[in-house]
Protein backbone atom coordinates (compact mmCIF):
# COMPACT_ATOMS: atom_id res chain seq x y z
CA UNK A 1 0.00 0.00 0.00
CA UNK A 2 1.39 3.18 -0.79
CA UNK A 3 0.34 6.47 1.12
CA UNK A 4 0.46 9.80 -0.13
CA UNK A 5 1.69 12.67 2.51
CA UNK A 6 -0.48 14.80 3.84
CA UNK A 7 -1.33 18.07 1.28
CA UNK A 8 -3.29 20.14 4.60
CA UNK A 9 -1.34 22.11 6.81
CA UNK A 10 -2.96 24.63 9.26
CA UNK A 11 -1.88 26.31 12.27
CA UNK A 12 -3.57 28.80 14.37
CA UNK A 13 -1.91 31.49 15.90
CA UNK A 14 -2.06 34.78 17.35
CA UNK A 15 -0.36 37.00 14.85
CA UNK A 16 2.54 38.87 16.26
CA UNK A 17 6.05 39.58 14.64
CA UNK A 18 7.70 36.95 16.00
CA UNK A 19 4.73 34.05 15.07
CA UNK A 20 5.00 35.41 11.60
CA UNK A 21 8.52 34.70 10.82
CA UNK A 22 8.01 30.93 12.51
CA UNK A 23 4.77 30.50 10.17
CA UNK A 24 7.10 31.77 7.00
CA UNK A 25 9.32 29.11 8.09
CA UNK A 26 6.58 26.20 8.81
CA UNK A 27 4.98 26.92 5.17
CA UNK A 28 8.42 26.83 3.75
CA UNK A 29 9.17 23.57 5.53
CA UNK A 30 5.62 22.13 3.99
CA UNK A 31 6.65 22.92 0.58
CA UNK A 32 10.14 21.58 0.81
CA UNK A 33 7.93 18.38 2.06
CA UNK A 34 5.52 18.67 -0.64
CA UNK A 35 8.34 19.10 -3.27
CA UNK A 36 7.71 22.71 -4.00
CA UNK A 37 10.67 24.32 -3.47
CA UNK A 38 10.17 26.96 -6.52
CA UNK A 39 7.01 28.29 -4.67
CA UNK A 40 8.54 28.77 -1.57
CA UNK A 41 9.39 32.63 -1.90
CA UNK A 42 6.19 33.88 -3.33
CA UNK A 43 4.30 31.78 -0.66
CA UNK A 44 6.39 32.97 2.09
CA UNK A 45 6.11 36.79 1.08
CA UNK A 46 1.95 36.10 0.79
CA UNK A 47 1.76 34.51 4.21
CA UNK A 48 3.71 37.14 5.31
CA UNK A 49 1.97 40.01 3.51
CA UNK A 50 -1.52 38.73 5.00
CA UNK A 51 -0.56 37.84 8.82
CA UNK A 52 1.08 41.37 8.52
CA UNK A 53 -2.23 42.59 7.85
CA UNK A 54 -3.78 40.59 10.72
CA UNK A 55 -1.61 42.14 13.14
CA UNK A 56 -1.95 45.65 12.20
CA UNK A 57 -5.65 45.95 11.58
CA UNK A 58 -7.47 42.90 12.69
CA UNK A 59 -10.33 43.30 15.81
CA UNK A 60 -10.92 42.23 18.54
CA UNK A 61 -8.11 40.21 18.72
CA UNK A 62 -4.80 39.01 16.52
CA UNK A 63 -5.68 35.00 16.91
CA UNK A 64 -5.81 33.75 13.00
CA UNK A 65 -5.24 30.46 11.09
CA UNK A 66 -3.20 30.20 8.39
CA UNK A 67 -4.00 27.00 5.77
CA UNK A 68 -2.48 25.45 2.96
CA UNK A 69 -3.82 22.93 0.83
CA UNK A 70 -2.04 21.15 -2.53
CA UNK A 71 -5.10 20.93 -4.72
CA UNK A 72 -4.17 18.90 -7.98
CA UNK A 73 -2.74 21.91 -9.85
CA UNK A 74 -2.19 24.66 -7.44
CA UNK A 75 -1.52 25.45 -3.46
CA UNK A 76 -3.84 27.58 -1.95
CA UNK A 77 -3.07 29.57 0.63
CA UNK A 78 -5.60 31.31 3.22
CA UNK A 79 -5.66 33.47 6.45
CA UNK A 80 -9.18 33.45 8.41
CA UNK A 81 -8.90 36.30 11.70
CA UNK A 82 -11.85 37.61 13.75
CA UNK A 83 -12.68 40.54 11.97
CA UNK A 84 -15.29 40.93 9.87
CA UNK A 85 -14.38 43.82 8.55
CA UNK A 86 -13.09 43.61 4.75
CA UNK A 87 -9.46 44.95 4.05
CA UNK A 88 -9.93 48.16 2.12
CA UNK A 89 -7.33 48.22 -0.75
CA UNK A 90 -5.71 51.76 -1.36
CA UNK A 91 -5.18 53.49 -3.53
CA UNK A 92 -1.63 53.74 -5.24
CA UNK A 93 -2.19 56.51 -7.28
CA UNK A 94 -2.44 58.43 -4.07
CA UNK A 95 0.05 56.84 -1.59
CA UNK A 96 4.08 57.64 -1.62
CA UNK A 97 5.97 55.28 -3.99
CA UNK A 98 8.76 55.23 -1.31
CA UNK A 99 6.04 54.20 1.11
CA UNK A 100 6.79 51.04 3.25
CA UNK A 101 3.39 50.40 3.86
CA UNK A 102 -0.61 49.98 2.22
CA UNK A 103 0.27 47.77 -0.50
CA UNK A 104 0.45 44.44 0.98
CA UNK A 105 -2.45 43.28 -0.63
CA UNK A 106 -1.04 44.82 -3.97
CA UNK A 107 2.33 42.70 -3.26
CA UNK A 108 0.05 39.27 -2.84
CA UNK A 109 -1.72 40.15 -6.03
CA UNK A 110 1.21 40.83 -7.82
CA UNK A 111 2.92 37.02 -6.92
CA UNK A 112 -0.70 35.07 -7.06
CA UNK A 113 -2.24 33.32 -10.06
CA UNK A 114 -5.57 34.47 -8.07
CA UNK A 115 -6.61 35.85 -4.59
CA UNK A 116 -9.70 36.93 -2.77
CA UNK A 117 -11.47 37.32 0.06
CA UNK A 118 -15.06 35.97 1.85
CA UNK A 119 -16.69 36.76 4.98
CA UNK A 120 -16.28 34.05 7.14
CA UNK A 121 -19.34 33.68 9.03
CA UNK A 122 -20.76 36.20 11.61
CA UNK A 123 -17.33 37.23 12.90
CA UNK A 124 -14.36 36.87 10.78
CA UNK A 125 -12.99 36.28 6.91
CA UNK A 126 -11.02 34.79 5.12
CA UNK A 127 -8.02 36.15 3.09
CA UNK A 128 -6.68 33.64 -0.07
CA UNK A 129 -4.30 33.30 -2.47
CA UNK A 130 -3.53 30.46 -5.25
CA UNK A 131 0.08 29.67 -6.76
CA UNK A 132 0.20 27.26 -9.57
CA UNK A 133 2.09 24.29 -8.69
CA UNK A 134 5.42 24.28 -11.17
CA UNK A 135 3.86 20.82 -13.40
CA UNK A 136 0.71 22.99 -14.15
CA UNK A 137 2.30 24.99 -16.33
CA UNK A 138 3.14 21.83 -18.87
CA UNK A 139 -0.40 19.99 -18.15
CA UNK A 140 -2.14 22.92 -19.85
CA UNK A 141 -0.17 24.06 -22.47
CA UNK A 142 -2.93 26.20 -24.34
CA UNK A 143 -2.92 28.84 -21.29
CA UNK A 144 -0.34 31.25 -22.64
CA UNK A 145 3.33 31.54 -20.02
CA UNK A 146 2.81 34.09 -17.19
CA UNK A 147 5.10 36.89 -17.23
CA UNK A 148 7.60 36.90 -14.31
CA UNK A 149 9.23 39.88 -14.87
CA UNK A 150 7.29 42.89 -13.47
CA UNK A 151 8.03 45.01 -10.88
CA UNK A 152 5.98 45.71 -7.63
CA UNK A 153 5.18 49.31 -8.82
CA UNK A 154 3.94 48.12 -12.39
CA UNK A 155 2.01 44.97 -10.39
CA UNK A 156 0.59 47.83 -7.65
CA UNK A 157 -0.85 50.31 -10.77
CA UNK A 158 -2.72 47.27 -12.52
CA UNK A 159 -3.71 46.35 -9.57
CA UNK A 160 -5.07 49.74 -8.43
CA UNK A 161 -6.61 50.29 -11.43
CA UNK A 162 -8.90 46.77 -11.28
CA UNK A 163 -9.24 47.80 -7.71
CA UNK A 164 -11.26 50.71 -8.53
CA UNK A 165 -14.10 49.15 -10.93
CA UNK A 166 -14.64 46.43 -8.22
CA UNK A 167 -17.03 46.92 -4.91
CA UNK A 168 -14.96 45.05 -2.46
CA UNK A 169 -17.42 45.19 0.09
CA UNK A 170 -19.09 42.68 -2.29
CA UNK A 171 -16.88 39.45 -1.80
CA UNK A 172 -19.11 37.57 -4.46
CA UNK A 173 -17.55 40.46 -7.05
CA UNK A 174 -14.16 39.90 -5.55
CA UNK A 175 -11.11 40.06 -7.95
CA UNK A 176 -10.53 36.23 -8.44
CA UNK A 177 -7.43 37.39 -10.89
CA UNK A 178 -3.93 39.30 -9.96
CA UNK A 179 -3.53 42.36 -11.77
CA UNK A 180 -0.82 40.89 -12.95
CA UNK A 181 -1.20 40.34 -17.25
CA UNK A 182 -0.70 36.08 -18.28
């Protein structure tokens, strides 16, 4: 009998700066595991990205779960917190390019094949992003190669710009794409 290893990680914590660097590492570890080493940076900066935003804005409290699943052609990647507020995306024609801060979300978008976000019942919501898993790329070769090449500041003006013909306080209307072209 063979048996396959487990493609479900989740851990709960309360997000503070030291938790997040020990989650970056645990997700890393899970994809080293899983035997997806080339998605290791671009998950660890969207884990990062969103427990960042847990710990800055989230209410009443900082206690989240982070989750990550292998489905059969990409790993998802979530953050459910306590707040049902939805984040608010801003806007980057307005903020400081040298700015170190408000464009977390844009940075996510800008390394995802697709991201979101749902309420998650009465009090709380969920945060998600995908990353295709390196052998979907050659299982479908009609979709066209994603570009790899484009900066945060090109990423965080496409993004801005689908950001303002979407109602994010919808979640159903969502952006289920990155702003990122491919």
């Amino acid at each position: 009998m063979i048996s396959y290893p487990s493609r479900h990680c989740t851990v709960e914590l309360q997000a503070l700066p030291s938790r997040i660097g020990q989650v970056r590492r645990i997700v890393s570890a899970h994809l080293r595991y899983w035997h997806l080493d080339p998605l290791i940076d671009r998950a660890a900066l969207g884990v990062t990205e969103l427990l960042t935003n847990v710990h800055q804005h989230a209410q009443p409290d900082k206690m989240c779960t982070v989750e990550i699943e292998l489905l059969l052609d990409r790993l998802m990647v979530s953050v459910r917190d306590h707040d049902p507020r939805l984040p608010v995306v801003a806007d980057l024609g307005r903020t400081d390019s040298l700015a170190t801060c408000g464009r977390g979300l844009a940075m996510v978008a800008a390394v995802s094949e697709s991201w979101g976000v749902r309420p998650d019942g009465e009090s709380g919501k969920v945060v998600w992003f995908t990353l295709p898993t390196p052998g979907a790329a050659r299982a479908s070769s009609a979709r066209p190669p994603r570009r790899t090449t484009v900066s945060v500041e090109q990423a965080a003006r496409q993004f801005a710009e689908v950001g303002q013909r979407v109602d994010l306080r919808r979640p159903e209307r969502a952006p289920a794409r990155s702003a990122v072209v491919g």
